[in-house]
C-alpha atoms as a PDB file:
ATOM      1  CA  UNK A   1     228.467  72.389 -95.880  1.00  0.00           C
ATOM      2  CA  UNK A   2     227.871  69.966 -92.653  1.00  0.00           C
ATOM      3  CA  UNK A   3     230.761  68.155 -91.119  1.00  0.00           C
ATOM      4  CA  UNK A   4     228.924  65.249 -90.595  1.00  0.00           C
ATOM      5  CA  UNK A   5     229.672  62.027 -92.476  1.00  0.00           C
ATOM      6  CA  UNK A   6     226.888  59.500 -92.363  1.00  0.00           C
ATOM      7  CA  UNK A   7     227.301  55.600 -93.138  1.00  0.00           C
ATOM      8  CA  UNK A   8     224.797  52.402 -92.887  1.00  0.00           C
ATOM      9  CA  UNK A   9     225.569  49.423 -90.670  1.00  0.00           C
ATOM     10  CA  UNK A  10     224.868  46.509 -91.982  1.00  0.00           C
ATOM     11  CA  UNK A  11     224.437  43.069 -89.742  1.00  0.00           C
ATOM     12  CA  UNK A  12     223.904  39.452 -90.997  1.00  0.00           C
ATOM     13  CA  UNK A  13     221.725  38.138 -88.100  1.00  0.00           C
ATOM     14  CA  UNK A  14     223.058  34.600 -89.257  1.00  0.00           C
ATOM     15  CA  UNK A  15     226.283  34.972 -88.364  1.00  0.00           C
ATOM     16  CA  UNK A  16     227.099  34.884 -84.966  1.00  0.00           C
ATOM     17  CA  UNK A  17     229.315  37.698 -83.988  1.00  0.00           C
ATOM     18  CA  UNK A  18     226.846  40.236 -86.469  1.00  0.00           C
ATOM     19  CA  UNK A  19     224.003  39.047 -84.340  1.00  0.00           C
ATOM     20  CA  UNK A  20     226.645  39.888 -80.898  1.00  0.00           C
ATOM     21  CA  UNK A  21     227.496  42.762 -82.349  1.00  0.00           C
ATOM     22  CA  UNK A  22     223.711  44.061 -82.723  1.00  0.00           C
ATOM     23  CA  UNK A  23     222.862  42.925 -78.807  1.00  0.00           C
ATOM     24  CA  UNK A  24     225.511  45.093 -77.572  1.00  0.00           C
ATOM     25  CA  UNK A  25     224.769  48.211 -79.153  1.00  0.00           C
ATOM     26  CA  UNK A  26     220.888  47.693 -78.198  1.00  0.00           C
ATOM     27  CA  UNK A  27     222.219  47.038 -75.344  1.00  0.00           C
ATOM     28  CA  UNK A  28     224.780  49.860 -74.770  1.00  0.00           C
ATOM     29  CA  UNK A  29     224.340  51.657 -71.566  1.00  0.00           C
ATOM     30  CA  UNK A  30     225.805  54.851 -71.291  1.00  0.00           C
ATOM     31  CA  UNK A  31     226.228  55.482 -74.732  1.00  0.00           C
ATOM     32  CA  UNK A  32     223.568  58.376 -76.033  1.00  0.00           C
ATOM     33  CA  UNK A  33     223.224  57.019 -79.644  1.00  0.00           C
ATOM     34  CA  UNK A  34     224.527  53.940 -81.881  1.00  0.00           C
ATOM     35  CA  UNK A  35     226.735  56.657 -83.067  1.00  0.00           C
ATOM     36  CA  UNK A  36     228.439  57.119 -79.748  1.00  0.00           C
ATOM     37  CA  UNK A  37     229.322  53.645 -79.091  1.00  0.00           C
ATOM     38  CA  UNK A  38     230.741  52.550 -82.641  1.00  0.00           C
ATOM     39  CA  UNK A  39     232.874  55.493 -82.168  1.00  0.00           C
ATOM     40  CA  UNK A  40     234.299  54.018 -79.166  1.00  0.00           C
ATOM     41  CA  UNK A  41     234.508  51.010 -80.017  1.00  0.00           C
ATOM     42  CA  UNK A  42     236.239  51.912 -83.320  1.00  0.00           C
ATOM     43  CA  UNK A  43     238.864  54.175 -81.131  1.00  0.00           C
ATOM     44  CA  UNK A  44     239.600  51.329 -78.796  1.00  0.00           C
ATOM     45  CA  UNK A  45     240.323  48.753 -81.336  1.00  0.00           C
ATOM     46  CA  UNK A  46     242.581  50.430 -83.344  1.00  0.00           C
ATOM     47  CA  UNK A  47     244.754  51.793 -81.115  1.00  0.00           C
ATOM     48  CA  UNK A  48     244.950  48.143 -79.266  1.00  0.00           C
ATOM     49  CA  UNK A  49     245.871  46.520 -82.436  1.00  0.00           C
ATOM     50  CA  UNK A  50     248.841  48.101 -83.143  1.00  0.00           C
ATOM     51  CA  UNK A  51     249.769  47.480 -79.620  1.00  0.00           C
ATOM     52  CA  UNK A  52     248.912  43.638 -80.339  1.00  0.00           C
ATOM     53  CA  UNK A  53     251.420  44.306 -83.594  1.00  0.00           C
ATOM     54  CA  UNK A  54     254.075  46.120 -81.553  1.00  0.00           C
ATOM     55  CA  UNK A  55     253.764  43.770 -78.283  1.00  0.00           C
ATOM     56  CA  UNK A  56     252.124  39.870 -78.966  1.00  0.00           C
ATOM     57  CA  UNK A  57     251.876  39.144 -75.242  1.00  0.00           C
ATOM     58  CA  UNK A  58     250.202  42.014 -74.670  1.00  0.00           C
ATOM     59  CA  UNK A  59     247.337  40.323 -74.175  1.00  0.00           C
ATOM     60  CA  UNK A  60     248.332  37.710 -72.441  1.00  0.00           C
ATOM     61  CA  UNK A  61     250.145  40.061 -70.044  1.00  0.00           C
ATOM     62  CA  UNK A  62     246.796  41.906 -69.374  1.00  0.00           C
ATOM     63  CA  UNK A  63     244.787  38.565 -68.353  1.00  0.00           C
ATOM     64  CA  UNK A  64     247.660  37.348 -65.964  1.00  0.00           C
ATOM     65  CA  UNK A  65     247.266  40.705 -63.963  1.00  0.00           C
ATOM     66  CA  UNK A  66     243.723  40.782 -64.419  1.00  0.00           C
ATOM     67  CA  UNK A  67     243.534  37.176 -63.161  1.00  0.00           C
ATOM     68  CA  UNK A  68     246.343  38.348 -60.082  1.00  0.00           C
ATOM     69  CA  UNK A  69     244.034  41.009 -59.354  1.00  0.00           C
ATOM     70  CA  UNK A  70     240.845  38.576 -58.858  1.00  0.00           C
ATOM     71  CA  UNK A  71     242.956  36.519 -56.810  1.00  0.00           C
ATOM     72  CA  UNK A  72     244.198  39.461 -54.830  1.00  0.00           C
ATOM     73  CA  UNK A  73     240.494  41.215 -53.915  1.00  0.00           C
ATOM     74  CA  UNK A  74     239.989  37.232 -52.918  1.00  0.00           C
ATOM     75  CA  UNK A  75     242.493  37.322 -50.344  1.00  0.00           C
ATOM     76  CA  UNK A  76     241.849  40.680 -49.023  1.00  0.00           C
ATOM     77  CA  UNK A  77     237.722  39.876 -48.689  1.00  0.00           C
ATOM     78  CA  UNK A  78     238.670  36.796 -46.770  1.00  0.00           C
ATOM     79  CA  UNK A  79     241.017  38.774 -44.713  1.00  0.00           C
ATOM     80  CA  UNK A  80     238.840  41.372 -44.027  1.00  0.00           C
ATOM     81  CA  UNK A  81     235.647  38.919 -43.126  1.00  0.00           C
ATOM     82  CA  UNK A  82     237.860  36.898 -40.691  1.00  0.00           C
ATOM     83  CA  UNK A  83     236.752  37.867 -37.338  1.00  0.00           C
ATOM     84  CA  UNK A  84     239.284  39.682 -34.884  1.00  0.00           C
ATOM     85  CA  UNK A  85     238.972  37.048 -32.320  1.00  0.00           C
ATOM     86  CA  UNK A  86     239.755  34.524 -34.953  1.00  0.00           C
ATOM     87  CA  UNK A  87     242.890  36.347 -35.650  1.00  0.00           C
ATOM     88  CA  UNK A  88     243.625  37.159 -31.731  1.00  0.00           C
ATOM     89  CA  UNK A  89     243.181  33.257 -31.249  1.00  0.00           C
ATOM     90  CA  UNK A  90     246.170  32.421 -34.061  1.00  0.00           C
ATOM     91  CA  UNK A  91     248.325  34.992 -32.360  1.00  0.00           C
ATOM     92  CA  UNK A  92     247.865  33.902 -29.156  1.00  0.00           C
ATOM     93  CA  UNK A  93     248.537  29.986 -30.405  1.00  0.00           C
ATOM     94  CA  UNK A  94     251.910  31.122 -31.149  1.00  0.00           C
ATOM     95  CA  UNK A  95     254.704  30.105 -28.900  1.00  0.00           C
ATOM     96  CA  UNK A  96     257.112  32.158 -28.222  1.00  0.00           C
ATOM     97  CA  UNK A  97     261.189  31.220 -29.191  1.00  0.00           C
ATOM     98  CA  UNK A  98     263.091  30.239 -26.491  1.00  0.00           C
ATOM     99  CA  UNK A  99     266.111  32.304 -25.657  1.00  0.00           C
ATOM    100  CA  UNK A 100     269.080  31.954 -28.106  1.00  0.00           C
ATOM    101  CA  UNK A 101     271.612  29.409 -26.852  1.00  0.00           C
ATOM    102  CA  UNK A 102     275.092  29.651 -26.857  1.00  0.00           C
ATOM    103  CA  UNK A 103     276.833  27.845 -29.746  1.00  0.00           C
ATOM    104  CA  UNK A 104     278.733  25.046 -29.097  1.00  0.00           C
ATOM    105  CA  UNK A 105     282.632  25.184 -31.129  1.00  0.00           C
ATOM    106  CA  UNK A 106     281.163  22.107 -33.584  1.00  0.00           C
ATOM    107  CA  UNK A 107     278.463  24.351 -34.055  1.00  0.00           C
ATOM    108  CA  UNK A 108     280.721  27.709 -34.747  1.00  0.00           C
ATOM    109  CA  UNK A 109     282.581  25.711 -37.428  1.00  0.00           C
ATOM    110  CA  UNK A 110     279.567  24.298 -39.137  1.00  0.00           C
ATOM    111  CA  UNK A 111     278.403  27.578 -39.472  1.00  0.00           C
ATOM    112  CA  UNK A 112     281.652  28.952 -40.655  1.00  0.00           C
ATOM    113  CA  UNK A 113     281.698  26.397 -43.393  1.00  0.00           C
ATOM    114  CA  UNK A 114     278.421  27.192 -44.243  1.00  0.00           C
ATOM    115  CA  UNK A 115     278.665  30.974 -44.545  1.00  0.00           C
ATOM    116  CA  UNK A 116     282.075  30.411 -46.300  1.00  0.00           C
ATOM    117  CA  UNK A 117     280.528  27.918 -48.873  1.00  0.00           C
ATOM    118  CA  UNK A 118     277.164  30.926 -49.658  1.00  0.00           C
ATOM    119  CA  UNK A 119     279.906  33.098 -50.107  1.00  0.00           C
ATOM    120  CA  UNK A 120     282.011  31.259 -53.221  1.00  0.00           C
ATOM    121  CA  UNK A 121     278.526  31.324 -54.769  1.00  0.00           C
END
């Protein structure tokens, strides 16, 4: 007796998501067979919907740090195309601080009330 099980696909080119459907797998690089893919495809979606079932924001979850991580290769290719002598020009723009002055007694007890009201927060 074989232990393979064999089924027919059926797609109704006028609906819209059949017709998807039918692009992908013709289009399914990687995959060896039809076979292959559904498979996958069948084993991911599952799985993820009781996750959807267990966690509703799942989803949502997964596009925010999909969309953070967009924004974060952004920033780093911008950093990392910005010339050194751009950067050694913004560094060099910087003043430094003067020296820390001495605080007058007004001053001392401004900051005392100020420290005093943070800490009855």
């Amino acid at each position: 007796m074989s232990n393979l099980f064999t089924t027919t696909l059926r797609f109704n080119l006028n609906r819209e998501d059949d017709r998807r459907a039918l692009e992908n797998l013709r289009s399914a690089d990687g995959y060896s067979s039809y076979s292959r893919a559904v498979i996958s495809a069948v084993n991911d979606h599952f799985p993820r919907r009781e996750r959807m079932k267990d966690d509703p924001y799942l989803e949502t979850r997964e596009k925010e740090d999909a969309f953070l991580r967009r924004v974060q290769e952004t920033i780093e290719k911008s950093l990392s195309a910005a010339p050194a002598l751009q950067l050694a020009q913004l560094f060099q723009n910087v003043q430094p601080q003067a020296a820390p002055q001495e605080m007058s007694p007004e001053d001392d007890e401004n900051f005392d009330a100020a420290m005093d009201f943070i800490n009855s927060l």
